[in-house]
C-alpha atoms as a PDB file:
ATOM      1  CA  UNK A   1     132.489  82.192 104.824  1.00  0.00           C
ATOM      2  CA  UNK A   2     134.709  85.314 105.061  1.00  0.00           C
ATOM      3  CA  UNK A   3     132.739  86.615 102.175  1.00  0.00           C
ATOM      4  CA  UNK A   4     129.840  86.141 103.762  1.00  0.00           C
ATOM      5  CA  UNK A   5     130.118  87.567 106.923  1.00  0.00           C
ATOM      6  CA  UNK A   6     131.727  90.690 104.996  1.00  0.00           C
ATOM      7  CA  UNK A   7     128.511  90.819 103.248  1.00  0.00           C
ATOM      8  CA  UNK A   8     126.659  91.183 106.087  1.00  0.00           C
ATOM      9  CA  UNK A   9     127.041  95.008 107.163  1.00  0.00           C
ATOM     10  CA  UNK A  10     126.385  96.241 103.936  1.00  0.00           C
ATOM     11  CA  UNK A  11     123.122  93.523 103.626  1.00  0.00           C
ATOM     12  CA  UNK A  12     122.180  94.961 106.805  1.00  0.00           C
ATOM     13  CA  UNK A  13     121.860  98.781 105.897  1.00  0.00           C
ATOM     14  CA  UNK A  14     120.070  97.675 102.649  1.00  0.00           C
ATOM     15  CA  UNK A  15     117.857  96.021 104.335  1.00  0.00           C
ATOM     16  CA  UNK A  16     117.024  99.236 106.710  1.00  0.00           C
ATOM     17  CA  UNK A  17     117.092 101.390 103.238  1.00  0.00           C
ATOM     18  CA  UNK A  18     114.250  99.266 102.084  1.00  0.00           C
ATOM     19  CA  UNK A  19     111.933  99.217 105.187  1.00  0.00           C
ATOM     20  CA  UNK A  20     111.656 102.931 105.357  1.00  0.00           C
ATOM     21  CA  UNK A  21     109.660 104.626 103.063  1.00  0.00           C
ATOM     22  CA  UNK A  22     110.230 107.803 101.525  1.00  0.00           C
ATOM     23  CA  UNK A  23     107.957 110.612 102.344  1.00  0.00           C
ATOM     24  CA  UNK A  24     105.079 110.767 100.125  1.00  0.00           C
ATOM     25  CA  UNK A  25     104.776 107.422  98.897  1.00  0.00           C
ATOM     26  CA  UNK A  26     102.431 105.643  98.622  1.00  0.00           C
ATOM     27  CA  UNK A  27     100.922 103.111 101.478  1.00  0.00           C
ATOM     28  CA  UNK A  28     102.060  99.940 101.742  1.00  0.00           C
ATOM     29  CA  UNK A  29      99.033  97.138 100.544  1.00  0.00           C
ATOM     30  CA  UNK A  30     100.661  93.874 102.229  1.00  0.00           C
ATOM     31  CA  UNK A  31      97.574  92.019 100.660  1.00  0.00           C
ATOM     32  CA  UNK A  32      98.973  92.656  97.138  1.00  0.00           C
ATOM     33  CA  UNK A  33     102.354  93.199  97.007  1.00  0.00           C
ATOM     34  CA  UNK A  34     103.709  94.299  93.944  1.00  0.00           C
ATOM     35  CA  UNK A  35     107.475  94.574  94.135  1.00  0.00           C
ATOM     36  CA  UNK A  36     110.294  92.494  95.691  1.00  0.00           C
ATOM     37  CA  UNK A  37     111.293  95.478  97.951  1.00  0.00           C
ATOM     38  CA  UNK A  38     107.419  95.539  98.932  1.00  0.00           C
ATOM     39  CA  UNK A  39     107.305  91.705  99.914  1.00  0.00           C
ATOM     40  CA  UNK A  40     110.070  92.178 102.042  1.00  0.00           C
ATOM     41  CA  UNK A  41     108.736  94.979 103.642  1.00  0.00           C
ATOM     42  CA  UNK A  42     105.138  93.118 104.145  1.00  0.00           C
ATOM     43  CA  UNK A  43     107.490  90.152 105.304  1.00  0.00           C
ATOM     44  CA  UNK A  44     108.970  92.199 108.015  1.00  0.00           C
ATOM     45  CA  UNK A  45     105.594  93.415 109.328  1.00  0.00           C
ATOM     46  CA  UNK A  46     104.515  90.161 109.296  1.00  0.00           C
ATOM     47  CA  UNK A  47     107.784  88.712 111.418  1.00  0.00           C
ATOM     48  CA  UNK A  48     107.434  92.528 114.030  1.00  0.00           C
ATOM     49  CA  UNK A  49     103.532  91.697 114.452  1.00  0.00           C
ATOM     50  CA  UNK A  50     104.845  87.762 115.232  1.00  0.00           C
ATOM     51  CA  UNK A  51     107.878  89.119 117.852  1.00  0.00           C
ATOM     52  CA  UNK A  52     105.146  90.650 119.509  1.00  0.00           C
ATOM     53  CA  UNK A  53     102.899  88.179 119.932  1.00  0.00           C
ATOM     54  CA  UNK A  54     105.751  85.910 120.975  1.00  0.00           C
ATOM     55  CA  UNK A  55     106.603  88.511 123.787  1.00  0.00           C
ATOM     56  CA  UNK A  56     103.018  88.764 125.737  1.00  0.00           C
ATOM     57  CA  UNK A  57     103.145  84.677 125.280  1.00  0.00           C
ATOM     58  CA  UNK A  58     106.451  84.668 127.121  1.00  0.00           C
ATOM     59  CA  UNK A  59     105.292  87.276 129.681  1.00  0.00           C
ATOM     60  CA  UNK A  60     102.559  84.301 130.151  1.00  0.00           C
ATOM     61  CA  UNK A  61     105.020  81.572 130.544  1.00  0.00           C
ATOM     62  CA  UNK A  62     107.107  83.434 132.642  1.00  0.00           C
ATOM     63  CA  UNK A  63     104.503  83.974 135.228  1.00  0.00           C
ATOM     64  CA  UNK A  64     103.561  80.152 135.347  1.00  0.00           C
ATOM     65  CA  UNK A  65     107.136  79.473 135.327  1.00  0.00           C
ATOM     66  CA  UNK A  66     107.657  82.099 138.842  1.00  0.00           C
ATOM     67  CA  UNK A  67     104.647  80.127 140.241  1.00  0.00           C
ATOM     68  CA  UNK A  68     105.691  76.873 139.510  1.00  0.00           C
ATOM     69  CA  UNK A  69     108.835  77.440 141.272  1.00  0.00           C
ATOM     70  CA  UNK A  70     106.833  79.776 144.484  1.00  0.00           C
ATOM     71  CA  UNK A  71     104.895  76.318 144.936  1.00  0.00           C
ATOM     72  CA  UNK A  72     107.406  73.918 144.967  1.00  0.00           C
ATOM     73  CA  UNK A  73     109.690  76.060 146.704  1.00  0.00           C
ATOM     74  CA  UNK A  74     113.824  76.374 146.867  1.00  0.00           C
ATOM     75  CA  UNK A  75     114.778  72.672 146.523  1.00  0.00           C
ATOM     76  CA  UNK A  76     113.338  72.373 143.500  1.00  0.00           C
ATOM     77  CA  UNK A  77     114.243  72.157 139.756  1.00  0.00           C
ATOM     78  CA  UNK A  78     113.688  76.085 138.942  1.00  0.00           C
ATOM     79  CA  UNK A  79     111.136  76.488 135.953  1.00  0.00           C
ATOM     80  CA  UNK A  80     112.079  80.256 135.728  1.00  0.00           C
ATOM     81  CA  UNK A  81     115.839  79.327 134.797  1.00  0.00           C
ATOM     82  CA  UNK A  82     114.740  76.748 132.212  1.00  0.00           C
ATOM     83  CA  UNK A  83     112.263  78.595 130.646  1.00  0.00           C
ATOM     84  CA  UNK A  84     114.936  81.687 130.482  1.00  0.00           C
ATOM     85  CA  UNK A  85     117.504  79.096 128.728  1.00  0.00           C
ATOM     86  CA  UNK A  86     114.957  77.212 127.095  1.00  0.00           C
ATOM     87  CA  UNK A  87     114.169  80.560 125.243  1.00  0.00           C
ATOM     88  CA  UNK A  88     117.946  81.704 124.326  1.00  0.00           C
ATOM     89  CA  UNK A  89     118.720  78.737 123.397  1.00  0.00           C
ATOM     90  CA  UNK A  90     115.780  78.693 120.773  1.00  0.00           C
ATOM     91  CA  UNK A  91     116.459  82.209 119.913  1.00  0.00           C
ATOM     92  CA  UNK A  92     119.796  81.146 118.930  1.00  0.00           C
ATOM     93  CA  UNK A  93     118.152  77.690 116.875  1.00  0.00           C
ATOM     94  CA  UNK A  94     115.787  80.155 114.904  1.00  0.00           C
ATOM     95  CA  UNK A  95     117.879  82.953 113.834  1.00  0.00           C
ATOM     96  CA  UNK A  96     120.760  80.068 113.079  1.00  0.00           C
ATOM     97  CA  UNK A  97     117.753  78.125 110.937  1.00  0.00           C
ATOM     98  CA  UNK A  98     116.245  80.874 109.112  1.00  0.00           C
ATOM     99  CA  UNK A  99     119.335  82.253 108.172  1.00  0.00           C
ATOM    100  CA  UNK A 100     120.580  79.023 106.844  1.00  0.00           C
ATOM    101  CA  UNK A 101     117.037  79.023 105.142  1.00  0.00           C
ATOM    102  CA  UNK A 102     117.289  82.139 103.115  1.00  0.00           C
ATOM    103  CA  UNK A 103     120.345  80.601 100.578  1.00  0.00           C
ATOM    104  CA  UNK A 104     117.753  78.995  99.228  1.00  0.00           C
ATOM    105  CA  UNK A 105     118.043  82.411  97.237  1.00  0.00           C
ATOM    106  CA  UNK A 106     121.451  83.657  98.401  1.00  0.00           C
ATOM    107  CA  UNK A 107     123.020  87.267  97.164  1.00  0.00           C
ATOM    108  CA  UNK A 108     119.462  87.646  95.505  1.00  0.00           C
ATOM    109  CA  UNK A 109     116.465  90.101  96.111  1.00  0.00           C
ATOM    110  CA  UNK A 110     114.181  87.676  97.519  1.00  0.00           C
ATOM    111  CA  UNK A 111     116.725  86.418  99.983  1.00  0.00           C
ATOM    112  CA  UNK A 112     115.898  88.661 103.056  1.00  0.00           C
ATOM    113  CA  UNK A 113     112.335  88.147 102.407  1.00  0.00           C
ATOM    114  CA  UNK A 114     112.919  84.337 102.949  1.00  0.00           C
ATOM    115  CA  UNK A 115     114.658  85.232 105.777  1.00  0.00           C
ATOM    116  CA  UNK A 116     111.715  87.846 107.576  1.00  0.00           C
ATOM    117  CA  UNK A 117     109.525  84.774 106.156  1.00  0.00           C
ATOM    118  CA  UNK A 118     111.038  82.186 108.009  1.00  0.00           C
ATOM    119  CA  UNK A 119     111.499  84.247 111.400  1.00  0.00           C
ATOM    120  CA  UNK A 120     108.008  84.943 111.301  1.00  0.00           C
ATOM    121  CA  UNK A 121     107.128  81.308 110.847  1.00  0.00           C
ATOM    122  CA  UNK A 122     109.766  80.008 113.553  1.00  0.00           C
ATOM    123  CA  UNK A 123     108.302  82.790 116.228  1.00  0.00           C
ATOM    124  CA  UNK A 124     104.773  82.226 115.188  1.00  0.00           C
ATOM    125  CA  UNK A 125     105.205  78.609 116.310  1.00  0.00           C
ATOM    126  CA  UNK A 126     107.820  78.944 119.252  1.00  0.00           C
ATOM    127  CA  UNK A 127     104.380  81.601 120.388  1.00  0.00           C
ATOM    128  CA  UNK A 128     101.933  78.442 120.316  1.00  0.00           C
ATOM    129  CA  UNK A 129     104.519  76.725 122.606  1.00  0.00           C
ATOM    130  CA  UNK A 130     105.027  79.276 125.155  1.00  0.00           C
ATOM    131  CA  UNK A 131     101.143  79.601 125.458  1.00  0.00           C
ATOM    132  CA  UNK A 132     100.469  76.059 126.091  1.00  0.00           C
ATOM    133  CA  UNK A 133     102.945  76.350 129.373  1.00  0.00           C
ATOM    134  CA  UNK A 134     101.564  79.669 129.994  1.00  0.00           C
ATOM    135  CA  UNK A 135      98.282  78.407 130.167  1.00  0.00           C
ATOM    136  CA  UNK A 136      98.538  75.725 132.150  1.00  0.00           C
ATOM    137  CA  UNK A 137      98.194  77.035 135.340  1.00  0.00           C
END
């Protein structure tokens, strides 16, 4: 575990090495990558376009959630406070998840790419959720 977490510095400035491109290259095409270091890059698009989808759907929820609580007024259970917990608390469930989901390929090249992979399919599906409460008012 030690070696692991002492790992994870050095992981971490690779992995911002490889999602900035050198001047001059040449575009990314996500719909053919060709390289490992390109899959992980089209993998991290993929998870930033996702984390921003899941932020407008939680702006959504978060409105229902203030007028849930305006209509049923102080007394009540407040739906702002769960949804705010509800959402750390899955924060903490996905990043825990897909981390643990990425040694399927651990200390190799495609391992942050499982990782990006995962996040991307945790938030794309934690979005759905937040939309459905968003939307029901």
């Amino acid at each position: 575990m030690t070696l692991a977490l002492s790992r994870r510095p050095a992981r971490l400035a690779l992995a911002a090495l490889l999602l900035t491109a050198p001047a001059g290259a040449q575009a990314l095409d996500c719909s053919a990558p060709q390289t490992q270091t390109d899959m992980t890059q089209c993998a991290a698009l993929m998870y930033e376009a996702a984390d921003g989808d899941l932020n407008l759907a939680y702006r959504l929820a978060h409105d229902t959630a203030r007028q849930i609580d305006a209509a049923n007024g102080a007394g009540a259970p407040g739906a702002e406070t769960r949804l705010r917990n509800a959402q750390r608390a899955w924060i903490a469930f996905r990043d825990l998840a897909c981390e643990t989901e990425s040694l399927l390929a651990y200390g190799g090249s495609m391992q942050p790419m499982l990782r990006l992979s995962c996040l991307e399919r945790q938030t794309r599906a934690r979005t759905e959720d937040l939309r459905y409460f968003g939307e029901m008012n």
